[in-house]
PDB file of N, CA and C in Angstrom:
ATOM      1  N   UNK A   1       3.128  -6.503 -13.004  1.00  0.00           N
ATOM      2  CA  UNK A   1       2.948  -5.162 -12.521  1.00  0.00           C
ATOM      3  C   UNK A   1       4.325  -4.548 -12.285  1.00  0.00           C
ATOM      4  N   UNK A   2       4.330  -3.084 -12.429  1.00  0.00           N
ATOM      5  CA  UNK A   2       5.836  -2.643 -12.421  1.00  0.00           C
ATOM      6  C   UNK A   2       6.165  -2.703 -11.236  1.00  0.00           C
ATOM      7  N   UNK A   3       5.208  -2.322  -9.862  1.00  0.00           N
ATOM      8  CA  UNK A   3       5.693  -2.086  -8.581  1.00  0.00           C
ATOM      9  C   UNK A   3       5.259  -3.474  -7.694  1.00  0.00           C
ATOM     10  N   UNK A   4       6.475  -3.981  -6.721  1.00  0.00           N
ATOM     11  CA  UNK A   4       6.042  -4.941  -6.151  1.00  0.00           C
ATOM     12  C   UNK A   4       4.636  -4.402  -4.912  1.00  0.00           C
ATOM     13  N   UNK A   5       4.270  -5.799  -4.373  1.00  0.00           N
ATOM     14  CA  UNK A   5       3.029  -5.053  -3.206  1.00  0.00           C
ATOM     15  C   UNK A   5       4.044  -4.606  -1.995  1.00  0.00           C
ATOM     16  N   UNK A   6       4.916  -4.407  -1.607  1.00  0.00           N
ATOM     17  CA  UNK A   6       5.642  -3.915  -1.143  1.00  0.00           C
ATOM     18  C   UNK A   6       5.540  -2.338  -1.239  1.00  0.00           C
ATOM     19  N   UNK A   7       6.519  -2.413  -2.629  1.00  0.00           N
ATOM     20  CA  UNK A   7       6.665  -0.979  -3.326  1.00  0.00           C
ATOM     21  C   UNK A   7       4.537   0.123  -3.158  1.00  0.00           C
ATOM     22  N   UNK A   8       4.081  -0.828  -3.373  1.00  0.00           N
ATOM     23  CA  UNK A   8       2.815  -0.214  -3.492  1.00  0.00           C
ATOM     24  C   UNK A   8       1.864   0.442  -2.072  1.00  0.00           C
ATOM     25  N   UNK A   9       2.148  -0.479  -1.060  1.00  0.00           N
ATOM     26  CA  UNK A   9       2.294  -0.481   0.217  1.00  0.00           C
ATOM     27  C   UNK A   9       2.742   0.869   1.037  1.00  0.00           C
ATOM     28  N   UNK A  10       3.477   0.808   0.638  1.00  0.00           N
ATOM     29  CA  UNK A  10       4.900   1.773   0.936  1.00  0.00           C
ATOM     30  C   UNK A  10       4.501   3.463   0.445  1.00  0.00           C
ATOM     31  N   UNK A  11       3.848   3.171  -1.221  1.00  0.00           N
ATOM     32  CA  UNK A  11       3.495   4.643  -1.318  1.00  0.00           C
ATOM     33  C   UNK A  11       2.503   4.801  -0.933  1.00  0.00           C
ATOM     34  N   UNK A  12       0.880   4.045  -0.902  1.00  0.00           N
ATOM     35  CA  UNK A  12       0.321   3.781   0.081  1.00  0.00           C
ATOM     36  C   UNK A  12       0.564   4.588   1.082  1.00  0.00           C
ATOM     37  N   UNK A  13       1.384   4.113   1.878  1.00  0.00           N
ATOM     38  CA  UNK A  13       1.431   4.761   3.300  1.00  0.00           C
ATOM     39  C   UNK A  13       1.766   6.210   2.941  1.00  0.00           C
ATOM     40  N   UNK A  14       2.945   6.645   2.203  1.00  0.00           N
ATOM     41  CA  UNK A  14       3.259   8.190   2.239  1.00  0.00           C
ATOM     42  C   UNK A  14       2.319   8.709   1.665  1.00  0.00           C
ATOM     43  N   UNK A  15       1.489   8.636   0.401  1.00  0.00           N
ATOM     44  CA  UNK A  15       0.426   9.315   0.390  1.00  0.00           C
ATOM     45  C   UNK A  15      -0.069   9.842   1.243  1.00  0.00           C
ATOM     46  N   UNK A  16      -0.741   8.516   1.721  1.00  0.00           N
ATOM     47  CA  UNK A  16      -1.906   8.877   2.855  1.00  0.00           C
ATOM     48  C   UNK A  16      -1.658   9.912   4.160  1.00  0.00           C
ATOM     49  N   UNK A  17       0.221   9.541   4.541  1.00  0.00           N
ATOM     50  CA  UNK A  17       0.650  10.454   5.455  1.00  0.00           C
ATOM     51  C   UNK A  17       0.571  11.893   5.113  1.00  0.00           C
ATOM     52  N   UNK A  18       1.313  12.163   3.787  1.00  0.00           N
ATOM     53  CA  UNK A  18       1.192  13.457   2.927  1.00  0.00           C
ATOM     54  C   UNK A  18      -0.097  14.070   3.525  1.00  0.00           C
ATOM     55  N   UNK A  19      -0.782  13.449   2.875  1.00  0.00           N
ATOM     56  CA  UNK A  19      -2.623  13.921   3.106  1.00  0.00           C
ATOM     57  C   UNK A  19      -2.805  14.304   4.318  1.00  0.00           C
ATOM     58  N   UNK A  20      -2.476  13.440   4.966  1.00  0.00           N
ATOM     59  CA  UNK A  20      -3.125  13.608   6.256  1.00  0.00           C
ATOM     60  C   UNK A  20      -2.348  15.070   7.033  1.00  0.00           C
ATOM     61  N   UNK A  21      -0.713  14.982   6.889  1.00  0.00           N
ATOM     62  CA  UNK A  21      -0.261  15.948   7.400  1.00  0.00           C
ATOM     63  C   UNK A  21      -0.170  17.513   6.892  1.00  0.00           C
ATOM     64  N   UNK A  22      -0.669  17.336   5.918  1.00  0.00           N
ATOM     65  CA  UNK A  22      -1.160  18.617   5.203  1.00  0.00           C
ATOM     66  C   UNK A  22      -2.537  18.858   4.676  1.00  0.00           C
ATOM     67  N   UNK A  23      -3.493  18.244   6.152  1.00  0.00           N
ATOM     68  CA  UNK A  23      -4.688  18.403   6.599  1.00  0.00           C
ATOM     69  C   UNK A  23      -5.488  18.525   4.987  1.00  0.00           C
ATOM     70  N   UNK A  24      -5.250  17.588   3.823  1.00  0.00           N
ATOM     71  CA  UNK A  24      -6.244  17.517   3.043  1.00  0.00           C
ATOM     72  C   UNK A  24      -7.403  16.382   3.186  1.00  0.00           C
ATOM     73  N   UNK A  25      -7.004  15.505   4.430  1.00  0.00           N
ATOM     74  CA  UNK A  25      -7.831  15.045   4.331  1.00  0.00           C
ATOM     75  C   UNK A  25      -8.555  14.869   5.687  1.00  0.00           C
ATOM     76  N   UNK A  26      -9.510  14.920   6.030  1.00  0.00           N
ATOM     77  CA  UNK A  26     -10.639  14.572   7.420  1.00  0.00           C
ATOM     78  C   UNK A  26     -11.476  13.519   7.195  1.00  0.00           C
ATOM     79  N   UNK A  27     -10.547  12.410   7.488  1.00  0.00           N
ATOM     80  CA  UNK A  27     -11.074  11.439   8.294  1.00  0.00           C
ATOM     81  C   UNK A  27     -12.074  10.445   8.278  1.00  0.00           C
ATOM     82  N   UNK A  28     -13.175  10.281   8.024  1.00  0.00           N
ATOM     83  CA  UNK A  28     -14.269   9.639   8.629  1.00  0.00           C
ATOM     84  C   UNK A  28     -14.164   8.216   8.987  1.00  0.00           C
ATOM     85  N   UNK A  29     -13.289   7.955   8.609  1.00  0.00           N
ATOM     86  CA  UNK A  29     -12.925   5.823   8.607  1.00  0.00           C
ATOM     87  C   UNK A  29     -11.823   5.880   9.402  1.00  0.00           C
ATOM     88  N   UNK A  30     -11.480   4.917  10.004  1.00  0.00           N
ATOM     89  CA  UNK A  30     -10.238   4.461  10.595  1.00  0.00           C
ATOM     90  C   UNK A  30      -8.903   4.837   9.827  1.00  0.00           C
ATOM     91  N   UNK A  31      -7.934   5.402   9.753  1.00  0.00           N
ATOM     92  CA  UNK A  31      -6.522   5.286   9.027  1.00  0.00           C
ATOM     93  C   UNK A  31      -6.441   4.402   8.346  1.00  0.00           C
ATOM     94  N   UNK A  32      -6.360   2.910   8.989  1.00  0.00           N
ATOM     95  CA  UNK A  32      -5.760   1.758   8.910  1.00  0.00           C
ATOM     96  C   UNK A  32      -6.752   1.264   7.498  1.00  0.00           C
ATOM     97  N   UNK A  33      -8.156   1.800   7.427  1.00  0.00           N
ATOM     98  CA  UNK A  33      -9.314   0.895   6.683  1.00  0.00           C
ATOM     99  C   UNK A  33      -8.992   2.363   5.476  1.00  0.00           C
ATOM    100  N   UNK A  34      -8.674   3.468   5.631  1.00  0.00           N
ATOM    101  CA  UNK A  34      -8.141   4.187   4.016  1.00  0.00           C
ATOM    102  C   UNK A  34      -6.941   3.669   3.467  1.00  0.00           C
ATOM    103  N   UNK A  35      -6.160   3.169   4.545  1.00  0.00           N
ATOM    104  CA  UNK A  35      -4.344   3.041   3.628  1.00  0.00           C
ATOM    105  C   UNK A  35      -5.432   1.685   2.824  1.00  0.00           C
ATOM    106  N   UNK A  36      -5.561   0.673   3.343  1.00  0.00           N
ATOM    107  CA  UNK A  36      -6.001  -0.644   2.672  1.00  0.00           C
ATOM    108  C   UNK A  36      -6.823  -0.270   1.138  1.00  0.00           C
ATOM    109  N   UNK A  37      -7.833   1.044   1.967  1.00  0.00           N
ATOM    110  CA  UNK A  37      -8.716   1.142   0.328  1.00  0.00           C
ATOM    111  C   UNK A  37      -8.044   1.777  -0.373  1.00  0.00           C
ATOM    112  N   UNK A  38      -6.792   2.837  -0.219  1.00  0.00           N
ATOM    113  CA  UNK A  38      -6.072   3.482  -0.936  1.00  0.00           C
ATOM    114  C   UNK A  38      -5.089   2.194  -1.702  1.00  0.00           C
ATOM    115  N   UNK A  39      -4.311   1.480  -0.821  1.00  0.00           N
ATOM    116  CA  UNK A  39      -3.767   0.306  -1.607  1.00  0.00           C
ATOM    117  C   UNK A  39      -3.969  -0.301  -2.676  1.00  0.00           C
ATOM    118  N   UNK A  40      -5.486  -0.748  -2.501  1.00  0.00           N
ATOM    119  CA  UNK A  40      -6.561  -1.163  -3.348  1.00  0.00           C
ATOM    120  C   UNK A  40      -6.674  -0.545  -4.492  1.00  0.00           C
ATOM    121  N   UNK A  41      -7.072   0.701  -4.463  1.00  0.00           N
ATOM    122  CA  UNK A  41      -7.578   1.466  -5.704  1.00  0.00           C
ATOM    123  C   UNK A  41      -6.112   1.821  -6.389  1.00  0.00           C
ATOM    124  N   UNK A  42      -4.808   1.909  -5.678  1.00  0.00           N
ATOM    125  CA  UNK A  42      -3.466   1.713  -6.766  1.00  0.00           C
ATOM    126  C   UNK A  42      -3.428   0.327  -7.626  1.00  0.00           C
ATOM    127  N   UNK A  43      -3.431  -0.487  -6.872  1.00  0.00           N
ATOM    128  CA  UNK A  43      -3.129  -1.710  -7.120  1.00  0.00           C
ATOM    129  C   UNK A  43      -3.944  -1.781  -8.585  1.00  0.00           C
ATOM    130  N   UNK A  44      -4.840  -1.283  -8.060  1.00  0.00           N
ATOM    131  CA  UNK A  44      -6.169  -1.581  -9.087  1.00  0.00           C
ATOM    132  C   UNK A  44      -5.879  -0.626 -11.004  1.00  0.00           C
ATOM    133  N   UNK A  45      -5.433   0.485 -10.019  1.00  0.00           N
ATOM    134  CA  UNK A  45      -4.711   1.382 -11.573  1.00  0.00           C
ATOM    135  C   UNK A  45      -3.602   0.795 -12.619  1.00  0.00           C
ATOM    136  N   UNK A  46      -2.781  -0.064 -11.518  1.00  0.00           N
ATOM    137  CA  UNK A  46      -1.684  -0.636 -12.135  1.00  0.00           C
ATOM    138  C   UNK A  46      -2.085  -1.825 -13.217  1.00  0.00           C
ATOM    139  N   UNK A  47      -3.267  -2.324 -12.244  1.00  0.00           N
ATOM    140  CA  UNK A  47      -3.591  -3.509 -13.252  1.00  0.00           C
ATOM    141  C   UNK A  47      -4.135  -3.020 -14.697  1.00  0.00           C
ATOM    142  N   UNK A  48      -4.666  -1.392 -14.442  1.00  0.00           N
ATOM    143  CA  UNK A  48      -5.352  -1.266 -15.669  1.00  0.00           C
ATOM    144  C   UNK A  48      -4.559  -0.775 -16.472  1.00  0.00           C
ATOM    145  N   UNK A  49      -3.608  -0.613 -16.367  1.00  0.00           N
ATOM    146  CA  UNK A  49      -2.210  -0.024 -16.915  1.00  0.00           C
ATOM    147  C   UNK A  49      -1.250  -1.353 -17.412  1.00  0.00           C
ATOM    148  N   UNK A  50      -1.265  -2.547 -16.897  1.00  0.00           N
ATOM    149  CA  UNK A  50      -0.854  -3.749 -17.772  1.00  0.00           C
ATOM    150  C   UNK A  50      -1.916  -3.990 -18.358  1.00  0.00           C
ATOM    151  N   UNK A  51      -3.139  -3.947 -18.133  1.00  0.00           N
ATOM    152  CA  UNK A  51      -4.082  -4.074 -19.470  1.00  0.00           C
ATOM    153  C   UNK A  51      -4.273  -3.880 -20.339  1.00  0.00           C
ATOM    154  N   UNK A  52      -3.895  -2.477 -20.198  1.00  0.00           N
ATOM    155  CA  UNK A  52      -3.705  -1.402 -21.623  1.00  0.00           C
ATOM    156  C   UNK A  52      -2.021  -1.733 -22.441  1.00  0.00           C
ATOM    157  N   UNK A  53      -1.367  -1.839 -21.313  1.00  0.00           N
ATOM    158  CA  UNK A  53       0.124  -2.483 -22.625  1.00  0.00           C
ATOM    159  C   UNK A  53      -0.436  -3.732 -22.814  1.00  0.00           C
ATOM    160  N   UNK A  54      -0.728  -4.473 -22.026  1.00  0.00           N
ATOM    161  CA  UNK A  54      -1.343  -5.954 -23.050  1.00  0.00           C
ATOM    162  C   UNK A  54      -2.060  -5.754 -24.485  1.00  0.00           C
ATOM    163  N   UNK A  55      -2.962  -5.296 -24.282  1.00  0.00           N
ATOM    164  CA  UNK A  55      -3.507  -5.021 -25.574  1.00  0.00           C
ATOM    165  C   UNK A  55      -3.045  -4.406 -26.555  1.00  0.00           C
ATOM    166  N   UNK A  56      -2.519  -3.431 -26.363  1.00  0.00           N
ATOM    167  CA  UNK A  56      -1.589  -2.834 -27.234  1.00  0.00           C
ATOM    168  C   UNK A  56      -0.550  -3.150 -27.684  1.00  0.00           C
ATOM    169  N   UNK A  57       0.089  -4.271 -27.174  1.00  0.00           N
ATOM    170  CA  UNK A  57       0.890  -4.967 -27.758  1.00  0.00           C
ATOM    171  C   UNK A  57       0.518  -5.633 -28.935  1.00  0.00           C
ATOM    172  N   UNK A  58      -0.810  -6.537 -27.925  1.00  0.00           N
ATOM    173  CA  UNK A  58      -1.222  -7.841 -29.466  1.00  0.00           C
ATOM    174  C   UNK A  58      -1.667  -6.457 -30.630  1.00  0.00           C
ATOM    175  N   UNK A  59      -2.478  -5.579 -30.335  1.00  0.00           N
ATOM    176  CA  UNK A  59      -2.868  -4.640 -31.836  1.00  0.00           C
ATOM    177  C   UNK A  59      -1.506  -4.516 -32.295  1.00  0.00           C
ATOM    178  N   UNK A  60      -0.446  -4.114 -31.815  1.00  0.00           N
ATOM    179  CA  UNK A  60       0.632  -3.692 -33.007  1.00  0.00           C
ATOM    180  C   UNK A  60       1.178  -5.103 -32.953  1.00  0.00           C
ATOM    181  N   UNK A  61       1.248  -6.241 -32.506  1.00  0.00           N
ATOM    182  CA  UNK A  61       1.819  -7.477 -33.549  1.00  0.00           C
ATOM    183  C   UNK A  61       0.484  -7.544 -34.129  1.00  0.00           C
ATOM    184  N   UNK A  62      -0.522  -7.363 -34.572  1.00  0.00           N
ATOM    185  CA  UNK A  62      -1.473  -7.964 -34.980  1.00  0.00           C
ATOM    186  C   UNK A  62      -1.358  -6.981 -36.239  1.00  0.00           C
ATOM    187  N   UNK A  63      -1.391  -5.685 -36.406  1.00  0.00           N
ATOM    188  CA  UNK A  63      -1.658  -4.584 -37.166  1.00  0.00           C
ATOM    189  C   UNK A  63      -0.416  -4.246 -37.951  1.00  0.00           C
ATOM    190  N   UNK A  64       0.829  -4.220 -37.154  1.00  0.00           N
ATOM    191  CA  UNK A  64       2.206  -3.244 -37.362  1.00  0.00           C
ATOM    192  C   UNK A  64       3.320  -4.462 -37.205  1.00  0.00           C
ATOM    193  N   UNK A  65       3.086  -5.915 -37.961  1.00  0.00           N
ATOM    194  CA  UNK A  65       3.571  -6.769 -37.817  1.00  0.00           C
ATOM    195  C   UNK A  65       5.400  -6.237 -38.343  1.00  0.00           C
ATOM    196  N   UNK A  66       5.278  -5.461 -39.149  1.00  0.00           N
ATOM    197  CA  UNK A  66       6.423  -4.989 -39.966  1.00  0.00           C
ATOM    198  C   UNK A  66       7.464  -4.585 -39.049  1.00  0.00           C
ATOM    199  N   UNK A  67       7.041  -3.365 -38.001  1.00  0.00           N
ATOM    200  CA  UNK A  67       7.762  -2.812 -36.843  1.00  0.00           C
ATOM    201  C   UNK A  67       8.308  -3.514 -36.151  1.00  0.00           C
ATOM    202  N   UNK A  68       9.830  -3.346 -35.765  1.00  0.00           N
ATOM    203  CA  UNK A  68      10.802  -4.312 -35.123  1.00  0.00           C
ATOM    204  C   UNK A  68      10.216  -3.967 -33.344  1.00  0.00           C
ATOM    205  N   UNK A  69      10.053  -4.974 -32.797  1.00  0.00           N
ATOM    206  CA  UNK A  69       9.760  -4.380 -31.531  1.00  0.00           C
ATOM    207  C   UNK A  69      11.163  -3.597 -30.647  1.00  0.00           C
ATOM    208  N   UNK A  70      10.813  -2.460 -30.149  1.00  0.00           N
ATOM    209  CA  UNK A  70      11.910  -1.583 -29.700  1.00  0.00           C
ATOM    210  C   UNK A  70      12.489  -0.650 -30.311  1.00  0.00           C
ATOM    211  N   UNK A  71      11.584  -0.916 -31.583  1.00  0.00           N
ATOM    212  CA  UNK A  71      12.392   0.432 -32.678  1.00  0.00           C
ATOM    213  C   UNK A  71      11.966   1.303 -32.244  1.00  0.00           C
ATOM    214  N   UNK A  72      12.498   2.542 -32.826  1.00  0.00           N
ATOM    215  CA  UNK A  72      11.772   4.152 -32.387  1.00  0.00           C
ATOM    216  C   UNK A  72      10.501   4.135 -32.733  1.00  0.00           C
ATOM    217  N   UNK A  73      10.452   3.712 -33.911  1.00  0.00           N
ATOM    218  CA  UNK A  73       9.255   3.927 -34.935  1.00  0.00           C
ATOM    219  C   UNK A  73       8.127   2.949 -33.793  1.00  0.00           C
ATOM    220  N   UNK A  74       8.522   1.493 -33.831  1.00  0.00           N
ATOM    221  CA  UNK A  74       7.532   0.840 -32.496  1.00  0.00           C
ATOM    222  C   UNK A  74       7.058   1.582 -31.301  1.00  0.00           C
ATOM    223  N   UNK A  75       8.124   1.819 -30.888  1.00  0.00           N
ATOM    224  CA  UNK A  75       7.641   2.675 -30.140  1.00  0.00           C
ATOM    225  C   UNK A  75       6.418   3.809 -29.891  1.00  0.00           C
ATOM    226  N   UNK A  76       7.217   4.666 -30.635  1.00  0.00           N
ATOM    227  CA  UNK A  76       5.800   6.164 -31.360  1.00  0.00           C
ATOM    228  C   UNK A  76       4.799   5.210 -31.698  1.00  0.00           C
ATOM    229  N   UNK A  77       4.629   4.392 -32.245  1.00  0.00           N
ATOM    230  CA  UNK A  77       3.220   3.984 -32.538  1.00  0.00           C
ATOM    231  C   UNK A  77       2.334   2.909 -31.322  1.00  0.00           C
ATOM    232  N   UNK A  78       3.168   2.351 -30.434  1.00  0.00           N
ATOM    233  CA  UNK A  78       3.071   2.001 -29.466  1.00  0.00           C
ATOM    234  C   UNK A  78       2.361   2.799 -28.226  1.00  0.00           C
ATOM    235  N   UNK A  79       2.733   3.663 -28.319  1.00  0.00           N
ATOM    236  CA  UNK A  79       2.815   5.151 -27.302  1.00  0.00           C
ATOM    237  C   UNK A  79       1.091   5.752 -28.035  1.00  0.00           C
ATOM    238  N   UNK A  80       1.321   5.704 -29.122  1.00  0.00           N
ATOM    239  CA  UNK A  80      -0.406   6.031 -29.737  1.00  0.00           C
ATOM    240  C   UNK A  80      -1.558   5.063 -29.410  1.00  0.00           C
ATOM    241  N   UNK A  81      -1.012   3.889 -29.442  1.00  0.00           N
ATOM    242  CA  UNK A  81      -1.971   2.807 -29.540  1.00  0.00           C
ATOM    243  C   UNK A  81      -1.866   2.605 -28.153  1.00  0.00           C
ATOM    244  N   UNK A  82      -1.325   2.532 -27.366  1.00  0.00           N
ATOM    245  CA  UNK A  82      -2.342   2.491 -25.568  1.00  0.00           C
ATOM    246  C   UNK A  82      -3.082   4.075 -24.866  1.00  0.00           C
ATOM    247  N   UNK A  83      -2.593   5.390 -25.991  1.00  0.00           N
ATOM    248  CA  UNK A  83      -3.364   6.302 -25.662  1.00  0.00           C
ATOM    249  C   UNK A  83      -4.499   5.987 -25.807  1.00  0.00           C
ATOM    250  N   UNK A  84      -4.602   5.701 -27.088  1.00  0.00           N
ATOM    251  CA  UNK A  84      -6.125   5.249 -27.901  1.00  0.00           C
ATOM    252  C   UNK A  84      -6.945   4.191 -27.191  1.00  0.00           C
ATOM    253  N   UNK A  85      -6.336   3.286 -26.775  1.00  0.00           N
ATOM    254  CA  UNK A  85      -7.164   2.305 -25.597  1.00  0.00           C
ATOM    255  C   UNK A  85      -7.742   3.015 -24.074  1.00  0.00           C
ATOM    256  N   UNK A  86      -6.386   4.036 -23.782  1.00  0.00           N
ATOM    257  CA  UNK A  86      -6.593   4.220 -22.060  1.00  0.00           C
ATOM    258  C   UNK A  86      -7.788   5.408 -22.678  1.00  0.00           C
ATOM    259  N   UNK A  87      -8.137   6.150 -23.551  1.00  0.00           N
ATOM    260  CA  UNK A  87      -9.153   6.790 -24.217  1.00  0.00           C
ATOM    261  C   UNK A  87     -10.314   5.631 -23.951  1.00  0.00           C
ATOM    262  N   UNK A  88      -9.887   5.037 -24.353  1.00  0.00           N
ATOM    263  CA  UNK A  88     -11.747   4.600 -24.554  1.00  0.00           C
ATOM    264  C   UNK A  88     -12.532   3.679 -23.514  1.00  0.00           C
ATOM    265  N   UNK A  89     -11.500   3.427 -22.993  1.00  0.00           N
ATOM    266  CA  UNK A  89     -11.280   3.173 -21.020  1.00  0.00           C
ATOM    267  C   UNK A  89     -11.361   4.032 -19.739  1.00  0.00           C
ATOM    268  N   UNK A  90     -11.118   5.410 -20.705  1.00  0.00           N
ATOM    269  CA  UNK A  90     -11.978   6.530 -19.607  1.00  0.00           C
ATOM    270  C   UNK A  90     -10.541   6.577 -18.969  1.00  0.00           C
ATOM    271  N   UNK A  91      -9.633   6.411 -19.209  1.00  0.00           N
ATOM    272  CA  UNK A  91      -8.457   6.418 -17.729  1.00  0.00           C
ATOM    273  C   UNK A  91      -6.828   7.342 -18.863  1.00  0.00           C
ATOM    274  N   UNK A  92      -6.306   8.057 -17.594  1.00  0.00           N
ATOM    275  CA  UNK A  92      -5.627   8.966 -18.532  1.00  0.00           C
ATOM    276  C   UNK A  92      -3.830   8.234 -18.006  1.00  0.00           C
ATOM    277  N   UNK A  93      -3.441   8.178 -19.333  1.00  0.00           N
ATOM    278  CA  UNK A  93      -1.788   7.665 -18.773  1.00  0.00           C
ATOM    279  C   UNK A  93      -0.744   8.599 -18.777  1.00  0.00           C
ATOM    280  N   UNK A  94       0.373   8.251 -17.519  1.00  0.00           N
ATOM    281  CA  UNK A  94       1.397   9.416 -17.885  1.00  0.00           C
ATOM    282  C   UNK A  94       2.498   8.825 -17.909  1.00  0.00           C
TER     283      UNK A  94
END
């Protein structure tokens, strides 16, 4: 994962502060029991975000064996081929 649980933790908390101090959000649970489910549901994005470069890796060694990994050209086609996955996974990457 790119961010340690630290790092994740951490935005975690400012989010949630953000939110809270610019009254977008009211409440109904404890603070303490949203940062955890907010934690959670990052943590959880990230994983689906090494999922999607996992796979997309093996398709272009599997498909685009030719492409040097790190070339430009790898790249651009790299950059297509986990759109095309986080597509059909319902989840949008930036």
């Amino acid at each position: 994962m790119r961010l340690s649980e630290e790092r994740i933790s951490g935005l975690s908390r400012r989010i949630m502060d953000l939110l809270l101090d610019e009254e977008h959000l009211d409440l109904e649970i404890d603070e303490d029991r949203f940062g955890v489910m907010l934690e959670a549901k990052l943590t959880q994005l990230l994983h689906v975000e090494d999922e999607i470069d996992e796979e997309a890796s093996a398709w272009m060694h599997q498909h685009k064996p030719a492409l040097e990994d790190g070339s430009p050209e790898f790249e651009v086609e790299m950059e297509k081929v986990k759109k095309n996955i986080a597509d059909t996974k319902g989840y949008v990457l930036y």
